[in-house]
C-alpha atoms as a PDB file:
ATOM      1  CA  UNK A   1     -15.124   2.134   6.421  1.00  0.00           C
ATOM      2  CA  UNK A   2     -14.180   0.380   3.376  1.00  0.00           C
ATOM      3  CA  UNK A   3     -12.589  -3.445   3.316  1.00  0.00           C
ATOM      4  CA  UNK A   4      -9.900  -4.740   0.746  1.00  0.00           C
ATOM      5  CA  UNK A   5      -9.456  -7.962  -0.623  1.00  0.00           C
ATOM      6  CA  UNK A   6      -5.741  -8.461  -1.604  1.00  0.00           C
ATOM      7  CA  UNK A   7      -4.272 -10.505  -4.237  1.00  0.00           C
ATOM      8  CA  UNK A   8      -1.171 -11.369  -5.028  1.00  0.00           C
ATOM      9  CA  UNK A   9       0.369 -12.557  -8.721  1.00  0.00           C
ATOM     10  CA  UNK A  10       3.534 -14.575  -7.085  1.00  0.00           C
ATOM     11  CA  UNK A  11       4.721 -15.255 -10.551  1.00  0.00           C
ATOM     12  CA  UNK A  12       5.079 -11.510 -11.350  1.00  0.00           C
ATOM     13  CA  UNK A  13       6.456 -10.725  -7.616  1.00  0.00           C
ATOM     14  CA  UNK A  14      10.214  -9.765  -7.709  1.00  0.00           C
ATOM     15  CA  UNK A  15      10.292  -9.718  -3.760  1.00  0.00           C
ATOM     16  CA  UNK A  16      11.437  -5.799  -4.053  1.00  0.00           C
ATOM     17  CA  UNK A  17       9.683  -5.713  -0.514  1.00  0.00           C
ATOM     18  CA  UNK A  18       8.028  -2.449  -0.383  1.00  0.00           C
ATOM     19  CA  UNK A  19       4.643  -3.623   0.527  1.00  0.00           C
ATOM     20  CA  UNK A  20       6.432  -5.155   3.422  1.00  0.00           C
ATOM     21  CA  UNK A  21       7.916  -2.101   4.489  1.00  0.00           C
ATOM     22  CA  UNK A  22       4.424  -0.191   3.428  1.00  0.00           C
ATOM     23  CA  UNK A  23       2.261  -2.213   5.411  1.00  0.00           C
ATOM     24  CA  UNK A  24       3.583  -5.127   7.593  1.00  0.00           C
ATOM     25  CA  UNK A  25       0.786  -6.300   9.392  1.00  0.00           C
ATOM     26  CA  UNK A  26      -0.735  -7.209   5.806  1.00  0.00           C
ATOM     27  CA  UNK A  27       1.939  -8.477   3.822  1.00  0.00           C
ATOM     28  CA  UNK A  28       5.145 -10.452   4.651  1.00  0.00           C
ATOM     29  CA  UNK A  29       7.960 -12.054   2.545  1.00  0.00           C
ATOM     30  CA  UNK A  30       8.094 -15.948   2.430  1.00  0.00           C
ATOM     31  CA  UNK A  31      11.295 -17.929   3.055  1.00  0.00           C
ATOM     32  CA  UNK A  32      11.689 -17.776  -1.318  1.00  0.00           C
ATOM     33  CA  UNK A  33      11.573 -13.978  -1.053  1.00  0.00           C
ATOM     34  CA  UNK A  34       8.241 -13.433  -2.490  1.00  0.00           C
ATOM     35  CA  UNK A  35       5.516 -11.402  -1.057  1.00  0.00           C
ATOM     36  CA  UNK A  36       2.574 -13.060   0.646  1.00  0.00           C
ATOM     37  CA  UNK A  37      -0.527 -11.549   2.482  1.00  0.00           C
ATOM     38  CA  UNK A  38      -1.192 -12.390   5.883  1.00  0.00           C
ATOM     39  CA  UNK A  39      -4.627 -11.615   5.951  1.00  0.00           C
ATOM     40  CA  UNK A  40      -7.098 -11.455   2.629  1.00  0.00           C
ATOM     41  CA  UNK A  41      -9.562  -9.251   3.742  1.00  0.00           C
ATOM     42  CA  UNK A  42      -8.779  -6.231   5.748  1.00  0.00           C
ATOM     43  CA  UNK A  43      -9.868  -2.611   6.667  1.00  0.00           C
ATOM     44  CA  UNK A  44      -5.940  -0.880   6.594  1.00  0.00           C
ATOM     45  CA  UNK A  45      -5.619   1.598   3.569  1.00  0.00           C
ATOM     46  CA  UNK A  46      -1.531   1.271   4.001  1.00  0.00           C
ATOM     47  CA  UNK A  47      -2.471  -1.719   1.674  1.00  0.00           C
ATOM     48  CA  UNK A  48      -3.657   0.624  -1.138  1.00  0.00           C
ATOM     49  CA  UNK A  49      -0.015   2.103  -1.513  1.00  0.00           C
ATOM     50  CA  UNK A  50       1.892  -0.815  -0.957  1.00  0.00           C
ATOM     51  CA  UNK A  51      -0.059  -1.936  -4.397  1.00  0.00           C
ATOM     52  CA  UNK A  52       1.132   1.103  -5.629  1.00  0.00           C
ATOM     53  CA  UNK A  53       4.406   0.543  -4.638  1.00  0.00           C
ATOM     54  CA  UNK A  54       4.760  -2.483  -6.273  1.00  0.00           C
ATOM     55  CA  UNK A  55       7.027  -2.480  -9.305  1.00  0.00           C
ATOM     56  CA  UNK A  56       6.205  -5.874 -10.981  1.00  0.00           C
ATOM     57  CA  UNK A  57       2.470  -4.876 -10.504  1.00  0.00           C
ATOM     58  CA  UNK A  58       2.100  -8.476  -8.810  1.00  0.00           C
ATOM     59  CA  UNK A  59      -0.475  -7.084  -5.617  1.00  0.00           C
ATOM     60  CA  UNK A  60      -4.045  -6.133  -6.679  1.00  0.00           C
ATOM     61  CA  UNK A  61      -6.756  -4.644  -3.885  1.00  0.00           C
ATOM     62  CA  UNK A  62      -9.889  -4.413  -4.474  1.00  0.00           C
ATOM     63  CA  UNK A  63     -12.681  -2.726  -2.157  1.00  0.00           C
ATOM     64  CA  UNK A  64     -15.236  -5.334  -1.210  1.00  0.00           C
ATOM     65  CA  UNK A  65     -18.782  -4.155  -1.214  1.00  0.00           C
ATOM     66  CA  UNK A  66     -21.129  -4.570   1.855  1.00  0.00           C
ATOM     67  CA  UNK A  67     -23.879  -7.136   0.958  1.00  0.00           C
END
Protein backbone atom coordinates (compact mmCIF):
# COMPACT_ATOMS: atom_id res chain seq x y z
CA UNK A 1 0.00 0.00 0.00
CA UNK A 2 1.50 3.17 -0.97
CA UNK A 3 1.42 6.57 1.40
CA UNK A 4 1.17 10.26 0.05
CA UNK A 5 2.54 13.24 1.36
CA UNK A 6 0.37 16.26 0.27
CA UNK A 7 1.32 19.73 -0.32
CA UNK A 8 -0.38 22.52 -0.89
CA UNK A 9 0.85 26.01 -2.81
CA UNK A 10 -1.92 28.37 -0.95
CA UNK A 11 -0.69 31.22 -3.02
CA UNK A 12 -1.61 29.46 -6.31
CA UNK A 13 -5.01 27.95 -4.69
CA UNK A 14 -8.14 29.63 -6.24
CA UNK A 15 -10.44 27.71 -3.66
CA UNK A 16 -12.31 26.06 -6.91
CA UNK A 17 -12.97 23.21 -4.25
CA UNK A 18 -12.72 20.09 -6.15
CA UNK A 19 -10.27 18.36 -3.99
CA UNK A 20 -12.84 18.98 -1.35
CA UNK A 21 -15.48 17.41 -3.14
CA UNK A 22 -12.74 14.63 -4.47
CA UNK A 23 -11.59 13.65 -1.25
CA UNK A 24 -12.99 15.21 2.01
CA UNK A 25 -11.50 13.39 4.64
CA UNK A 26 -8.04 14.82 3.23
CA UNK A 27 -8.62 18.20 2.26
CA UNK A 28 -10.98 20.96 3.54
CA UNK A 29 -11.50 24.69 2.69
CA UNK A 30 -10.40 27.29 5.38
CA UNK A 31 -12.65 30.15 6.53
CA UNK A 32 -10.54 32.44 3.44
CA UNK A 33 -11.71 29.84 0.92
CA UNK A 34 -8.48 28.21 0.28
CA UNK A 35 -7.78 24.59 0.35
CA UNK A 36 -5.98 23.04 3.30
CA UNK A 37 -5.06 19.33 4.09
CA UNK A 38 -6.21 17.79 7.10
CA UNK A 39 -3.82 15.21 7.31
CA UNK A 40 -0.09 15.26 5.52
CA UNK A 41 0.54 11.85 5.20
CA UNK A 42 -2.08 9.42 4.20
CA UNK A 43 -2.81 6.03 2.45
CA UNK A 44 -6.31 7.32 0.32
CA UNK A 45 -5.58 7.43 -3.53
CA UNK A 46 -8.89 9.87 -3.88
CA UNK A 47 -5.98 12.34 -3.08
CA UNK A 48 -4.16 11.53 -6.37
CA UNK A 49 -7.20 12.96 -8.46
CA UNK A 50 -8.13 15.67 -6.40
CA UNK A 51 -4.36 16.91 -7.47
CA UNK A 52 -5.47 16.30 -10.72
CA UNK A 53 -8.40 18.13 -10.35
CA UNK A 54 -6.87 21.06 -9.34
CA UNK A 55 -6.91 23.90 -11.84
CA UNK A 56 -4.34 26.38 -10.35
CA UNK A 57 -2.01 23.28 -9.95
CA UNK A 58 -1.63 24.51 -6.17
CA UNK A 59 -1.84 20.52 -4.50
CA UNK A 60 1.24 18.30 -5.13
CA UNK A 61 1.32 14.36 -3.76
CA UNK A 62 4.01 12.63 -3.65
CA UNK A 63 4.37 8.76 -2.73
CA UNK A 64 6.57 8.41 0.31
CA UNK A 65 8.97 5.55 0.22
CA UNK A 66 9.17 2.90 3.05
CA UNK A 67 12.55 3.32 4.88
Amino acid sequence: MSTYRITIDRSLCSGFGSCVELSPGVFRLDPGGKAAAVVVETDDPSVLDAADSCPMGAIVVEEVQAA
